[in-house]
Protein backbone atom coordinates (compact mmCIF):
# COMPACT_ATOMS: atom_id res chain seq x y z
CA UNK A 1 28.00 199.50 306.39
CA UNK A 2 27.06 197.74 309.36
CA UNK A 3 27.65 193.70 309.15
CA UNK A 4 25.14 191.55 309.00
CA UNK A 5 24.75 188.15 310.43
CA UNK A 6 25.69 186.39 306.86
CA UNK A 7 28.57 188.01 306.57
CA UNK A 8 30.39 187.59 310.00
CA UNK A 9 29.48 183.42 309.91
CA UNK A 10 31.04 184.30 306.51
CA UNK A 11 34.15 185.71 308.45
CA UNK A 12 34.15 182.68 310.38
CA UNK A 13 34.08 180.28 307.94
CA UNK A 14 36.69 182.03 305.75
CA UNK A 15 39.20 182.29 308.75
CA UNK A 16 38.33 179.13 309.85
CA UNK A 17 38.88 176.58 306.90
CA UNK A 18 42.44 178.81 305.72
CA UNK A 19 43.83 178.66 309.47
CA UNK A 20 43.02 174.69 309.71
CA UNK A 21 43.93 174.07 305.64
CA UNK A 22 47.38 176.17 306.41
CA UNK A 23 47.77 174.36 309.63
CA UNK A 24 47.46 170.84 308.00
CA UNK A 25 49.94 171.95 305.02
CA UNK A 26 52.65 173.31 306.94
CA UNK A 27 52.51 170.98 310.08
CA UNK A 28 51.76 167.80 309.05
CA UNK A 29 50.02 167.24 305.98
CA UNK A 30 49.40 163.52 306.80
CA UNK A 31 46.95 164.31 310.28
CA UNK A 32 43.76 166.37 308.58
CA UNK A 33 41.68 165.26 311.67
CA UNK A 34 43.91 167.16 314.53
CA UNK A 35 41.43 167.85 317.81
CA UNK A 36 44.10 170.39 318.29
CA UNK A 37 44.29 172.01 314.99
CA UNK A 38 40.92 172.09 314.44
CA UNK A 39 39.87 173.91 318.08
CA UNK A 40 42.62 176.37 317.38
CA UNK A 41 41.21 177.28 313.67
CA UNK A 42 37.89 177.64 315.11
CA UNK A 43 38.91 179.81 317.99
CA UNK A 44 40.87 182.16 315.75
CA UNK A 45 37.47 181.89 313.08
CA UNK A 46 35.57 183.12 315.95
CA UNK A 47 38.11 185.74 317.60
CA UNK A 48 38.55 186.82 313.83
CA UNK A 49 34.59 187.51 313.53
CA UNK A 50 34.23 188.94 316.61
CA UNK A 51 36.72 191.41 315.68
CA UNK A 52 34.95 192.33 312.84
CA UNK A 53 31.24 192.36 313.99
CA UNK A 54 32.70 194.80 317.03
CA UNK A 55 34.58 197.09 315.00
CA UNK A 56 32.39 196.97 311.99
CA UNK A 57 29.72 198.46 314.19
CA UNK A 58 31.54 201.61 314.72
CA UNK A 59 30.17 204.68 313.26
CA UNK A 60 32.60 207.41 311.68
């Protein structure tokens, strides 16, 4: 099944809000508005759904 656009934002999001919300708990619980943390959980989001929307559109 190919993806659709719904469900690779839904990738996105997904990968997104667990990197930053595992970030926060295991490196400082106290900073929840890190610049850092939050450009790194949305660059691993995105590298996460790009992964998927490119190898999702393989056919077997």
């Amino acid at each position: 099944m190919a993806p659709t656009m719904k469900s690779v934002f839904g990738m996105f999001v997904a990968f997104s809000v667990t990197i930053y919300v595992y970030g926060n708990i295991m490196a400082d619980f106290r900073n929840w508005l890190s610049l850092p943390l939050i450009l790194v959980s949305l660059l691993i989001g995105c590298l996460a759904a790009s992964l998927y929307y490119r190898f999702g559109k393989r056919k077997y």
